[in-house]
Protein backbone atom coordinates (compact mmCIF):
# COMPACT_ATOMS: atom_id res chain seq x y z
CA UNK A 1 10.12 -41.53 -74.76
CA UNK A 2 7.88 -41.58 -77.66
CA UNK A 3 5.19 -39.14 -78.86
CA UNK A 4 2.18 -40.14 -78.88
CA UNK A 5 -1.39 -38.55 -79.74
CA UNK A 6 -2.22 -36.62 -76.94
CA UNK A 7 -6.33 -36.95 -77.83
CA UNK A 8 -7.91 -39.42 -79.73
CA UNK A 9 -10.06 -37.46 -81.96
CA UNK A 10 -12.32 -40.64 -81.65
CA UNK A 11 -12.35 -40.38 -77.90
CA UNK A 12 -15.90 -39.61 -76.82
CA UNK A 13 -16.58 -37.85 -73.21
CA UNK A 14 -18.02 -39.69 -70.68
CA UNK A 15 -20.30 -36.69 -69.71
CA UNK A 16 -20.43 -33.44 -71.13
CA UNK A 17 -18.49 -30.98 -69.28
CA UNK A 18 -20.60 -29.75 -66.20
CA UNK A 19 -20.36 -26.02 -65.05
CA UNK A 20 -17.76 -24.67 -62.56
CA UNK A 21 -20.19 -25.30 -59.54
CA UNK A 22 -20.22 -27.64 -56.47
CA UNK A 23 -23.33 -29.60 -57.43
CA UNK A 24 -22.12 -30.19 -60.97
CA UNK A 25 -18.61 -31.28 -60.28
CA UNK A 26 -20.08 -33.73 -57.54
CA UNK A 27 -22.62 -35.19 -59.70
CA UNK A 28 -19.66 -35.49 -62.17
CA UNK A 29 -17.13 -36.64 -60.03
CA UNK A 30 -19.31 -39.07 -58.62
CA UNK A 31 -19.33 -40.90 -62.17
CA UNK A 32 -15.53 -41.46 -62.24
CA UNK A 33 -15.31 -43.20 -58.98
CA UNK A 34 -16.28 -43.88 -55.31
CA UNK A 35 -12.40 -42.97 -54.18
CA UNK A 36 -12.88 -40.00 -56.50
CA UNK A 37 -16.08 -38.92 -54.62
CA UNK A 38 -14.82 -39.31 -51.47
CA UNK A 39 -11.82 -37.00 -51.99
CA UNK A 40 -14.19 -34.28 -53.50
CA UNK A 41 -16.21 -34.24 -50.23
CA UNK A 42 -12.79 -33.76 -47.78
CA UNK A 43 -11.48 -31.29 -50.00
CA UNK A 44 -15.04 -29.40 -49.94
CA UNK A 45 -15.36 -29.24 -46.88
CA UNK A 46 -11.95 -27.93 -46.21
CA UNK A 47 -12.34 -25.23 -48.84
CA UNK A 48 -15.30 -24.31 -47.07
CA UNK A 49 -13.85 -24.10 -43.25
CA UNK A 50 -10.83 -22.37 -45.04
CA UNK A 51 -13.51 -19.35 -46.62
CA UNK A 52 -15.82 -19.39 -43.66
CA UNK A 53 -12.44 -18.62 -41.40
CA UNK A 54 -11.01 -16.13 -43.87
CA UNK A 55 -14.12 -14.81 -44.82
CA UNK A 56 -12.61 -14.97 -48.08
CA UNK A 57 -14.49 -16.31 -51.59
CA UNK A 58 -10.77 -17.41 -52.67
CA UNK A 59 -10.73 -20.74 -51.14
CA UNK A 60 -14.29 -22.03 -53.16
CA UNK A 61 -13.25 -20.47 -56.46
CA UNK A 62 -10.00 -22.58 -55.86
CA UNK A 63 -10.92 -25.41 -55.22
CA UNK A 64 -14.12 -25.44 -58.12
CA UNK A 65 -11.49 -24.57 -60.74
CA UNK A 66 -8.84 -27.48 -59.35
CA UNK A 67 -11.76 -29.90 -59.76
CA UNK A 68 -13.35 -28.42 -62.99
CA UNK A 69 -9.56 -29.02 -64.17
CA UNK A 70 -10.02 -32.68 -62.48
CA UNK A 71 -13.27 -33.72 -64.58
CA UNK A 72 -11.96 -31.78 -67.98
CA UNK A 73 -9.14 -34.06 -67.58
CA UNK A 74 -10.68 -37.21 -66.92
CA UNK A 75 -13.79 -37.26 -68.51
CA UNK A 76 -12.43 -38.39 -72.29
CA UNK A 77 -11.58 -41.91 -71.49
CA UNK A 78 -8.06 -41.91 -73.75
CA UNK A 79 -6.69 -38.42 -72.36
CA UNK A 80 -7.27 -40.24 -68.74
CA UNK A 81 -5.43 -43.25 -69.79
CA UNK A 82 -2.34 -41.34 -71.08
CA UNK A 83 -2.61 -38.94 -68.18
CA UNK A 84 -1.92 -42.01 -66.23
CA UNK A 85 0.26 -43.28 -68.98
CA UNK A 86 2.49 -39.77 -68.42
CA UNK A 87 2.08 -39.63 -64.22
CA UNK A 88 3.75 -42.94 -64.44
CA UNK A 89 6.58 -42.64 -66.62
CA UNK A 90 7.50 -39.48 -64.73
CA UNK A 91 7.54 -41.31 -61.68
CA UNK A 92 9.84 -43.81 -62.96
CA UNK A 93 11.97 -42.24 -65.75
CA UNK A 94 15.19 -43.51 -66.02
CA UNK A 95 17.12 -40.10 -66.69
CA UNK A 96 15.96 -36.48 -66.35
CA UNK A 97 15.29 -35.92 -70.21
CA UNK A 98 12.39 -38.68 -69.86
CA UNK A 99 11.18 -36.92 -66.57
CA UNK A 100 10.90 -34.05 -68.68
CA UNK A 101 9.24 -34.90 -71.88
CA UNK A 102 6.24 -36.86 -70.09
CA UNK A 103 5.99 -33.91 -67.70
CA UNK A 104 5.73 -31.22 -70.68
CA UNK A 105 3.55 -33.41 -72.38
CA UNK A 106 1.16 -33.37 -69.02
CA UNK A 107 1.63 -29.71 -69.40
CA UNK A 108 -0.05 -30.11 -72.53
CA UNK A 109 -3.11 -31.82 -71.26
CA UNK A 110 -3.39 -29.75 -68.52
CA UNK A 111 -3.35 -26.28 -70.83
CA UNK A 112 -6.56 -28.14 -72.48
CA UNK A 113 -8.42 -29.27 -69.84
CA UNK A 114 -8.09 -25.48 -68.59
CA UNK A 115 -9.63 -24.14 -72.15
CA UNK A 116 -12.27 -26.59 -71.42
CA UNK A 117 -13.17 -24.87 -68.47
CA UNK A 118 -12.99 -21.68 -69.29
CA UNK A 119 -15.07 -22.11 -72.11
């Protein structure tokens, strides 16, 4: 597998990144697609029965930072293609060394969508 660029210092956001709360991640999530949305809402509303039923906090702050994580990672156009790019060539590496490499290279992406959000 090759190494590519893992940002495009070029790449501009779609949106600036919204604030770790339920109205901000919709509004956000709403601009990256209608199956996007829709998934957002069902998880919500999970996370919500889930804290209501625990009487537990947990379940929100979960599932704001899983989505905040979501729209850090897909809201610069290029580190959304090659986060594709990467999901597939795990999926269908030939040998465990490619598996690997794409997988520690979504690692990668994944460590800076998470400074993004807790910046």
């Amino acid at each position: 597998m090759s190494t590519q660029p893992i940002e495009d210092s070029h790449d501009e956001p779609l949106f600036p990144m919204p604030p770790l709360t339920e109205q901000a991640l919709r509004v956000a999530v709403r601009s990256l697609g209608l199956s996007t949305a829709v998934r957002f809402e069902e998880e919500f509303h999970s996370a919500w029965q889930e804290a209501v039923q625990t009487d537990s906090t947990v379940p929100m702050h979960t599932f704001l930072q899983r989505w905040g994580i979501f729209v850090a990672l897909r809201r610069y156009p290029e580190r959304a293609r090659r986060l594709h790019e990467l999901e597939t060539a795990v999926a269908e590496a030939s040998s465990v060394e490619d598996a690997r490499c794409a997988a520690a290279e979504i690692g990668v992406l994944l460590d800076a969508a998470r400074r993004e959000v807790a910046a």
